[in-house]
N, C-alpha and C. Protein backbone atom coordinates (compact mmCIF):
# COMPACT_ATOMS: atom_id res chain seq x y z
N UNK A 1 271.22 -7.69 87.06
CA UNK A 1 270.41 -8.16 85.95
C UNK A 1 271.32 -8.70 84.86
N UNK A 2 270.95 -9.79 84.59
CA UNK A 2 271.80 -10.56 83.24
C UNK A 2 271.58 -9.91 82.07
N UNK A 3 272.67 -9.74 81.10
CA UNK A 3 272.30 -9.28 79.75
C UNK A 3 271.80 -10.02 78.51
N UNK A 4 271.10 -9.94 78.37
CA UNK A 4 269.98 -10.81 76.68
C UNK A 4 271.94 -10.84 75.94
N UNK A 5 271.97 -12.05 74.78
CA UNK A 5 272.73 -12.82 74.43
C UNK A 5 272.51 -11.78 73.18
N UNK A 6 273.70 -11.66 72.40
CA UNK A 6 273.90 -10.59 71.44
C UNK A 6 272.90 -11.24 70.41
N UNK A 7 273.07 -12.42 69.85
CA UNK A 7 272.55 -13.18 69.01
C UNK A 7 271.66 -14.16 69.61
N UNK A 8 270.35 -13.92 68.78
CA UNK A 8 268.74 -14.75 69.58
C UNK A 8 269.25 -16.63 69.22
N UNK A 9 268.70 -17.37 69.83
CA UNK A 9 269.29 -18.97 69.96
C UNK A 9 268.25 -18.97 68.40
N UNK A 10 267.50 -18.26 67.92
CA UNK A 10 267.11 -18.63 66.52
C UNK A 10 267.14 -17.11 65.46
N UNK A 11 266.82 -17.87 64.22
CA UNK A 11 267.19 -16.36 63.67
C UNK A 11 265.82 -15.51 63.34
N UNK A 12 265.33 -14.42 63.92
CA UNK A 12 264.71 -13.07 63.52
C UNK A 12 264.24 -13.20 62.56
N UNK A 13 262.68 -13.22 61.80
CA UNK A 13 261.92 -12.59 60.70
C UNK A 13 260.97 -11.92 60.81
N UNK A 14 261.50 -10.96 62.12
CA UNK A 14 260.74 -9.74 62.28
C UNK A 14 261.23 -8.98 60.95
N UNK A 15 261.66 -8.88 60.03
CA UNK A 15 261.96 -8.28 58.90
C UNK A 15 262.16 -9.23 57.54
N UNK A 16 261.60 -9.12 56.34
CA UNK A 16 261.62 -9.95 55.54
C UNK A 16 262.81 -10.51 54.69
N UNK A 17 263.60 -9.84 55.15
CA UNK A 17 264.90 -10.03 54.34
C UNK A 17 265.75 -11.56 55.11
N UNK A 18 265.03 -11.10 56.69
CA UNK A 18 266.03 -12.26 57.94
C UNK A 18 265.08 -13.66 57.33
N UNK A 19 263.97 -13.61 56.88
CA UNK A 19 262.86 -15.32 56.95
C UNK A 19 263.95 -15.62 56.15
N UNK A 20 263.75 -16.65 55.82
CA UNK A 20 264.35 -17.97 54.97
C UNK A 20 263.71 -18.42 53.54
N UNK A 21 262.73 -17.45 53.35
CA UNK A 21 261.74 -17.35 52.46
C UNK A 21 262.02 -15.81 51.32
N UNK A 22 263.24 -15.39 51.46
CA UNK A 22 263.46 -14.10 51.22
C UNK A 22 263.83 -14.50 49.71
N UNK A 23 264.45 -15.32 49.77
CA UNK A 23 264.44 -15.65 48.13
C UNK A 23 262.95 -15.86 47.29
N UNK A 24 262.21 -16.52 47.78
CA UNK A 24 261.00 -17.09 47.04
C UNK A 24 260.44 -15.55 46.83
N UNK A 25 260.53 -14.62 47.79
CA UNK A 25 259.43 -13.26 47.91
C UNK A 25 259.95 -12.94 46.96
N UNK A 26 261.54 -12.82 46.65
CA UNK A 26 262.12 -11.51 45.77
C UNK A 26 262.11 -12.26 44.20
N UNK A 27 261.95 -13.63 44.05
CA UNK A 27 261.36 -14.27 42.70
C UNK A 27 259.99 -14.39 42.65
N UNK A 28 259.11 -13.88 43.34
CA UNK A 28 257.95 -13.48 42.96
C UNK A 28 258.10 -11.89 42.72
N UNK A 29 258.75 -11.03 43.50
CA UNK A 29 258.19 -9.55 42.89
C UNK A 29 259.04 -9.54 41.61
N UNK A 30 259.98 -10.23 41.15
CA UNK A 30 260.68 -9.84 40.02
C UNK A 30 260.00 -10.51 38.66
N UNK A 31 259.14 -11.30 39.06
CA UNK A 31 258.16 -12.41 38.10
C UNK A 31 257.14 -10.72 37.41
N UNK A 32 256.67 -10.42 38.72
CA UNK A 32 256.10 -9.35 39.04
C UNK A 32 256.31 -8.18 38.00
N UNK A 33 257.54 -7.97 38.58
CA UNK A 33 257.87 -6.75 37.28
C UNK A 33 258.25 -7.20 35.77
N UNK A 34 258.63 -8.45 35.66
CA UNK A 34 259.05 -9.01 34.79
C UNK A 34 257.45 -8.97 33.63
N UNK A 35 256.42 -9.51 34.53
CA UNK A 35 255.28 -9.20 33.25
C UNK A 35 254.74 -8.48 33.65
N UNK A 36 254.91 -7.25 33.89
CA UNK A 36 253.82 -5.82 34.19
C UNK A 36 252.77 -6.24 35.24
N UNK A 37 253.27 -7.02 35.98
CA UNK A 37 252.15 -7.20 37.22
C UNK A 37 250.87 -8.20 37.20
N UNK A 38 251.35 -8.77 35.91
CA UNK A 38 249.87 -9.82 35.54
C UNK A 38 250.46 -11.11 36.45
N UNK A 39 249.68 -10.85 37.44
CA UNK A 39 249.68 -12.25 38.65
C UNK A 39 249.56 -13.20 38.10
N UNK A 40 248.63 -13.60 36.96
CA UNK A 40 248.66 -15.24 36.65
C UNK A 40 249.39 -16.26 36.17
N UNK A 41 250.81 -14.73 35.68
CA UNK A 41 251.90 -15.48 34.93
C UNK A 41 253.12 -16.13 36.28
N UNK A 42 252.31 -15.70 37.25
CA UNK A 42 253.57 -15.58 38.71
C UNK A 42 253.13 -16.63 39.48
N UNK A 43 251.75 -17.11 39.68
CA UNK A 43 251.54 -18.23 40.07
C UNK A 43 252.09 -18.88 40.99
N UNK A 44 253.24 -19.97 40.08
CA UNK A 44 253.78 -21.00 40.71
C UNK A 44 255.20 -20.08 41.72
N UNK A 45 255.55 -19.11 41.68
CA UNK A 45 256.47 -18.07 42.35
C UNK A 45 255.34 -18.08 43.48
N UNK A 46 254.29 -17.65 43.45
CA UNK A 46 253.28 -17.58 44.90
C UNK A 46 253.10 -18.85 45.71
N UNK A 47 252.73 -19.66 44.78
CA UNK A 47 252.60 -21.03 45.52
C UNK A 47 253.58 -21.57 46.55
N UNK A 48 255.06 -21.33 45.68
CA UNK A 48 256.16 -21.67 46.30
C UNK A 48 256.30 -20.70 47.53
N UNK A 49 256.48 -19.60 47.45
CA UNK A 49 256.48 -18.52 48.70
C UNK A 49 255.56 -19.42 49.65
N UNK A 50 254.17 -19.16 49.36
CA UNK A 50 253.23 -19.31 50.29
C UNK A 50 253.62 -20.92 50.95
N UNK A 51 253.92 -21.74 50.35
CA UNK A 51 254.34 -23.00 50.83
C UNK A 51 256.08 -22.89 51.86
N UNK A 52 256.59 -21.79 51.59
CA UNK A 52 257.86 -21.93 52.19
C UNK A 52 257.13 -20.98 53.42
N UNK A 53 256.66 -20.07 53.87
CA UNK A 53 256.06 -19.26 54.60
C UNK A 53 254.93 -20.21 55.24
N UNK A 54 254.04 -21.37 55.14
CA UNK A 54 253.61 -22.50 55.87
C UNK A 54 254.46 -22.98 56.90
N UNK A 55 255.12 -23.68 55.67
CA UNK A 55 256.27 -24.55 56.91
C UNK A 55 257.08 -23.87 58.14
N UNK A 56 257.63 -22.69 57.89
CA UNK A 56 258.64 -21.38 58.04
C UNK A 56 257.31 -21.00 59.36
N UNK A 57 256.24 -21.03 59.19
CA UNK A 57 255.54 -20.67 60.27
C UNK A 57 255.09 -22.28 61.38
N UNK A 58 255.01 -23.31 60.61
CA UNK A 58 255.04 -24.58 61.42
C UNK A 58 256.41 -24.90 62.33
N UNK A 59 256.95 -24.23 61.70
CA UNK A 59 258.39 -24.21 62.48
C UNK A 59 258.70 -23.46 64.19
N UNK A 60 258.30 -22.12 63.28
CA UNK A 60 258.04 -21.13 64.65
C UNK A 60 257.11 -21.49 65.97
N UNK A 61 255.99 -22.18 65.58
CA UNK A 61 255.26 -22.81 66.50
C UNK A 61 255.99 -24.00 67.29
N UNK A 62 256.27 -25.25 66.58
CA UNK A 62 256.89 -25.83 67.24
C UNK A 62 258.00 -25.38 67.73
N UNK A 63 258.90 -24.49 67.62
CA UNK A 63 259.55 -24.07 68.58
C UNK A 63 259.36 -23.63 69.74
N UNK A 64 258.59 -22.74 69.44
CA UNK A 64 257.85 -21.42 70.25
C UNK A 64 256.79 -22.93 71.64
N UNK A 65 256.34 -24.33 70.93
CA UNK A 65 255.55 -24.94 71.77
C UNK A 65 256.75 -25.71 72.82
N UNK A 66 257.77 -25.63 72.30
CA UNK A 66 258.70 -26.87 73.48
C UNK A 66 259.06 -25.72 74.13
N UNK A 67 258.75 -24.21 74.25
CA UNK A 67 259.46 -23.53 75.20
C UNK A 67 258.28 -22.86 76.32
N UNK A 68 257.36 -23.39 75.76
CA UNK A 68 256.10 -23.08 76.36
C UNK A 68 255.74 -23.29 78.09
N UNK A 69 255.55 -22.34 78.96
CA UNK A 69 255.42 -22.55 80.11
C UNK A 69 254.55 -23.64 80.57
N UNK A 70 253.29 -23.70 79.70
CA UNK A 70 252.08 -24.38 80.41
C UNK A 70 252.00 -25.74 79.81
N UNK A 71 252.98 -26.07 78.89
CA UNK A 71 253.05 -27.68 78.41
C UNK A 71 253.45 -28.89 79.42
């Protein structure tokens, strides 16, 4: 039996720290603590996350589709 490759041919965001989006999360929770939790001042920190976490998931798909058995 062959052994799995130490390092995956892409990188892991089974944990939030590995996405590529780890910055946008940690300038939203610090927006966060920064005004006692009033979301409306954090806004554009969400928008941006949620827009980097779109693409960041359009990504995974098209990857995940060119490796696809049944294409």
């Amino acid at each position: 039996m062959a052994s799995r490759a130490a390092t995956p041919p892409y990188p892991s965001a089974a944990r939030i720290a590995d996405s590529p989006c780890f910055p946008q999360y940690t300038a939203s929770l610090k927006c966060l603590e920064e005004y006692g939790s009033d979301k409306s001042k954090c806004q554009e920190h969400f928008d941006v996350y949620k827009e980097c976490k779109k693409k960041e998931r359009e990504a995974r798909l098209e990857r995940n589709k060119s490796r696809s058995l049944f294409s």
